[in-house]
C-alpha atoms as a PDB file:
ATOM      1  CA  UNK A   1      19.858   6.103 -12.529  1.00  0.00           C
ATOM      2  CA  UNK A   2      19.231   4.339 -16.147  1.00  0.00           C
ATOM      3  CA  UNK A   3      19.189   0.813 -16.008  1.00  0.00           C
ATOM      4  CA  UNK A   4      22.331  -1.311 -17.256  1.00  0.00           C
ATOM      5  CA  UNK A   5      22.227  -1.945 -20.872  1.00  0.00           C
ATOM      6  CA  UNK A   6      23.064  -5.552 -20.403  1.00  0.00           C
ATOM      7  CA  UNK A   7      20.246  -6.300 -18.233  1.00  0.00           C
ATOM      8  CA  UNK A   8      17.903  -4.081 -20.992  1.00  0.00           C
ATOM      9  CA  UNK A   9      19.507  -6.307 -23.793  1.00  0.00           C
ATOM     10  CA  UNK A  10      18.595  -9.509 -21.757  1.00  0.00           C
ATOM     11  CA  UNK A  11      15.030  -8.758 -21.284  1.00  0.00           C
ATOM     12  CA  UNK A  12      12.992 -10.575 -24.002  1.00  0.00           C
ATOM     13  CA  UNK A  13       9.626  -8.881 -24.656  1.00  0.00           C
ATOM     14  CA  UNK A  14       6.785  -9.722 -27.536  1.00  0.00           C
ATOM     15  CA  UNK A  15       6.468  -8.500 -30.223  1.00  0.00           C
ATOM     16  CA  UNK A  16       8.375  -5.907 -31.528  1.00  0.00           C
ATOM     17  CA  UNK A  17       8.757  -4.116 -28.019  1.00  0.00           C
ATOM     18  CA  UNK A  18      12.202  -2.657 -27.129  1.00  0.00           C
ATOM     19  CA  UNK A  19      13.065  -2.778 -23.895  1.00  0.00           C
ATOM     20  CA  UNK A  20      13.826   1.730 -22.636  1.00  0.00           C
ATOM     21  CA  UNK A  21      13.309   2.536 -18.924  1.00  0.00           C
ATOM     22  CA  UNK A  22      10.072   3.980 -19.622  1.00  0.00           C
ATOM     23  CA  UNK A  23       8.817   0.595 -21.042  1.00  0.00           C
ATOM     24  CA  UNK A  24      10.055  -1.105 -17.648  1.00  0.00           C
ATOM     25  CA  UNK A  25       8.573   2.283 -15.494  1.00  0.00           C
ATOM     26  CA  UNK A  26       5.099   1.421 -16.666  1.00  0.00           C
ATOM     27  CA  UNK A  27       5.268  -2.584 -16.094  1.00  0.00           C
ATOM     28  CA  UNK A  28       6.062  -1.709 -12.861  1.00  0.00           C
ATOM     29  CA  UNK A  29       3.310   0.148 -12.043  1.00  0.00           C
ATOM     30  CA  UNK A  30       1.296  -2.018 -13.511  1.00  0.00           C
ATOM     31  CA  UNK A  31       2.774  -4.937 -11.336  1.00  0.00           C
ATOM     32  CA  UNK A  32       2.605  -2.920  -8.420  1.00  0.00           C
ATOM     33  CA  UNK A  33      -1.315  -1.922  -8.959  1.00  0.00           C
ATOM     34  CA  UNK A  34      -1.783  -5.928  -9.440  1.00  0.00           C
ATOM     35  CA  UNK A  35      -0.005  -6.926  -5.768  1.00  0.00           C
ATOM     36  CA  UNK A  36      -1.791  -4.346  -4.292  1.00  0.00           C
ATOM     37  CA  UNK A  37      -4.904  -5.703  -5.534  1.00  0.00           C
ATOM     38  CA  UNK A  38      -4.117  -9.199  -4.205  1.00  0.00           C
ATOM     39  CA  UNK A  39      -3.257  -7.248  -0.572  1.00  0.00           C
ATOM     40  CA  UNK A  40      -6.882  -5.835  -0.406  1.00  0.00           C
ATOM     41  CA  UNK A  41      -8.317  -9.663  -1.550  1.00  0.00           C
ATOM     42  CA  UNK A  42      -5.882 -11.245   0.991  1.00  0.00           C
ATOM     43  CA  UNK A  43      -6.836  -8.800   3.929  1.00  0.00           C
ATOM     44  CA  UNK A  44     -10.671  -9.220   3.161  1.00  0.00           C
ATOM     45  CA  UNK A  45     -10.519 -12.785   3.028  1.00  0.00           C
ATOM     46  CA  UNK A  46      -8.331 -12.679   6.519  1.00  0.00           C
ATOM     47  CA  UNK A  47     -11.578 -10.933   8.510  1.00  0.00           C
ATOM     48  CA  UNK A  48     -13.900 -12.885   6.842  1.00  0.00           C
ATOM     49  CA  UNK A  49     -12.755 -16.312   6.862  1.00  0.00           C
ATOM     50  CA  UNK A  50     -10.046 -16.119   9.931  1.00  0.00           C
ATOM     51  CA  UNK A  51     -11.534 -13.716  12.385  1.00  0.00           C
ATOM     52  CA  UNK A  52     -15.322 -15.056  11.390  1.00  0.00           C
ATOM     53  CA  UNK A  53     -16.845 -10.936  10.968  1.00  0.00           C
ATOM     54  CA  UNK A  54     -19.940 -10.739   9.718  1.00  0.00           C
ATOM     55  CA  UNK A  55     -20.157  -9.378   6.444  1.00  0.00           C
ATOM     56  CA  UNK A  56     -21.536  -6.041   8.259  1.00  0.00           C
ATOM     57  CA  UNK A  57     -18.843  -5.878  10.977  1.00  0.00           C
ATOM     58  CA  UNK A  58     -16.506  -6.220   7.489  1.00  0.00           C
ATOM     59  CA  UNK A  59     -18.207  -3.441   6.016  1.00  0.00           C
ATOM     60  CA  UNK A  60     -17.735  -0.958   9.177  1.00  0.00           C
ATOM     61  CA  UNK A  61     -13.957  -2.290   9.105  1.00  0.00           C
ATOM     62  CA  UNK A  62     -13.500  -1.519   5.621  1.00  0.00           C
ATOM     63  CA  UNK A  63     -14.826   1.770   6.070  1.00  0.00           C
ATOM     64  CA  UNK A  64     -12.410   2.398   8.292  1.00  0.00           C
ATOM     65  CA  UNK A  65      -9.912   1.843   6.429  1.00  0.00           C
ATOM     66  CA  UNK A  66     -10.653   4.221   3.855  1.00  0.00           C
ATOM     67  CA  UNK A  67     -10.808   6.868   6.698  1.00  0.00           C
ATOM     68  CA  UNK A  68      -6.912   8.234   5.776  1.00  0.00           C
ATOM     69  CA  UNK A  69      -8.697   9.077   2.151  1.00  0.00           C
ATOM     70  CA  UNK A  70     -11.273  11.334   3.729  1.00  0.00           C
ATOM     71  CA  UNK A  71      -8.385  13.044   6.191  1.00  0.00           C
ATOM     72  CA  UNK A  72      -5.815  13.227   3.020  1.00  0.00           C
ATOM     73  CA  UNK A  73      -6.614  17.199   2.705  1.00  0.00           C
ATOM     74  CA  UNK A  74      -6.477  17.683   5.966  1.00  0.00           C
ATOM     75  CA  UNK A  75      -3.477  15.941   5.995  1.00  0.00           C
ATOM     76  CA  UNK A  76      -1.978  17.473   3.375  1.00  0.00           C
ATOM     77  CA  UNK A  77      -2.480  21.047   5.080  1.00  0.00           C
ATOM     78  CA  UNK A  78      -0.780  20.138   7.921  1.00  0.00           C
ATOM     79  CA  UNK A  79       2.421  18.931   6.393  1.00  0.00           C
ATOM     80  CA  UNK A  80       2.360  21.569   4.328  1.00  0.00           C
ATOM     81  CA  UNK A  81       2.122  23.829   7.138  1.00  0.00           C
ATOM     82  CA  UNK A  82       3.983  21.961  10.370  1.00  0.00           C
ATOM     83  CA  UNK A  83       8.142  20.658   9.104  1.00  0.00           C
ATOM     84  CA  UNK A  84       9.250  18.391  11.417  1.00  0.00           C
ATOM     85  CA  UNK A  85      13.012  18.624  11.324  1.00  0.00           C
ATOM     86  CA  UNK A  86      12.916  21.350   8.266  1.00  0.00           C
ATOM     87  CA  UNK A  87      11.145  18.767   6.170  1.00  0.00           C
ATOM     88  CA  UNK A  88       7.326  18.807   5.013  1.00  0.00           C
ATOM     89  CA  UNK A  89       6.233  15.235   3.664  1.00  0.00           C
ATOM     90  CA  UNK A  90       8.894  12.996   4.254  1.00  0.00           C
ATOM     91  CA  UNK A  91       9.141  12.712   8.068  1.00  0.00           C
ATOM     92  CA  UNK A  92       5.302  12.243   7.684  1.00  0.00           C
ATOM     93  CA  UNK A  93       5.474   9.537   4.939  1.00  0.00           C
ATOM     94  CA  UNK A  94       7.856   7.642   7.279  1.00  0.00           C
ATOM     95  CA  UNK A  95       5.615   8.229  10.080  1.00  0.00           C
ATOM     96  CA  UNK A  96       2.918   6.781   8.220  1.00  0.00           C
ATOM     97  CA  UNK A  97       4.697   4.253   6.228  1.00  0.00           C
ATOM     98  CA  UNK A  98       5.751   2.758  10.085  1.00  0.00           C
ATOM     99  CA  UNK A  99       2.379   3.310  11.850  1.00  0.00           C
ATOM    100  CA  UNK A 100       0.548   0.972   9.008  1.00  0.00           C
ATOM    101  CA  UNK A 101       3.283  -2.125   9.087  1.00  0.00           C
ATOM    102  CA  UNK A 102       3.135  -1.828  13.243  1.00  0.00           C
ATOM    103  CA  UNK A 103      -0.849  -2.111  12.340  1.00  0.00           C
ATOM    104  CA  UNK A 104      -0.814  -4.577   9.566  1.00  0.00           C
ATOM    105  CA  UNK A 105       1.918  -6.591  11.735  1.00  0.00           C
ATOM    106  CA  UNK A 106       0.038  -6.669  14.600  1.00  0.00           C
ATOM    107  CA  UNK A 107      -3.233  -7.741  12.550  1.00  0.00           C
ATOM    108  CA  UNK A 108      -0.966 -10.440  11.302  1.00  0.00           C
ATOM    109  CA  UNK A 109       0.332 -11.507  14.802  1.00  0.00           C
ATOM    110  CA  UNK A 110      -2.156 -10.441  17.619  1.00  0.00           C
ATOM    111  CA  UNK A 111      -5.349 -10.301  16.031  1.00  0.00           C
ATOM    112  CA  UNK A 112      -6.664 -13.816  16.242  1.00  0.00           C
ATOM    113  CA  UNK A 113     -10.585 -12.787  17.373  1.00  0.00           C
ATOM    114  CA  UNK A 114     -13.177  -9.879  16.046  1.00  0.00           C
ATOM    115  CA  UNK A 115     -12.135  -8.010  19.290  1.00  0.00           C
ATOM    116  CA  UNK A 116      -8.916  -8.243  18.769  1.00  0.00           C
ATOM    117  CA  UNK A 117      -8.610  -7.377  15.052  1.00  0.00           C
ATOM    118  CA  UNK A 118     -10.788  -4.472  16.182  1.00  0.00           C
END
């Protein structure tokens, strides 16, 4: 759905810029690469300044998190392969989209020790 033209017209950019949805489509990605940025900064600085993990117990833990990168083909063949309800990927984004805020929720909330972060 295009954007309203009133809120285009209000947007004041440099330059000789005019505000289109594919102007706005790219900012966002850009501001979206940016926040996730500050997430991985935020998290690191969480395990090694909250939980007190030495900077080789961070390593292992970041490596760890990188895991779902290595499975993604894997992955990928199985949704492909398996619908769950008649649908491929979506049920599976969801899946995955809950499973990491129950994680990063219960980092935020339970994890107050190496062990327990672990």
């Amino acid at each position: 759905r295009p954007f309203p033209a009133s809120l285009l017209a209000q947007l004041k950019l440099p330059g000789d810029l005019e505000p289109d949805p594919t102007l706005l489509a790219i900012l966002m990605v850009y501001f979206v690469q940016g926040a996730l940025g500050i997430a991985g900064l935020t998290s690191s600085l969480f395990l090694k300044d909250e939980l007190g993990l030495s900077p080789a117990d961070l390593t292992a833990l970041t490596g760890l998190f990188g895991l779902p990168w290595v499975i993604k083909p894997l992955y990928g063949l199985i949704t492909d392969q398996v619908p769950i309800f008649g649908l491929r990927r979506r049920p599976y984004l969801i899946g995955a989209g809950l499973l990491g805020g129950v994680g990063f929720a219960g980092l935020a909330t339970v994890g107050h020790t190496p062990q327990e972060a672990l």
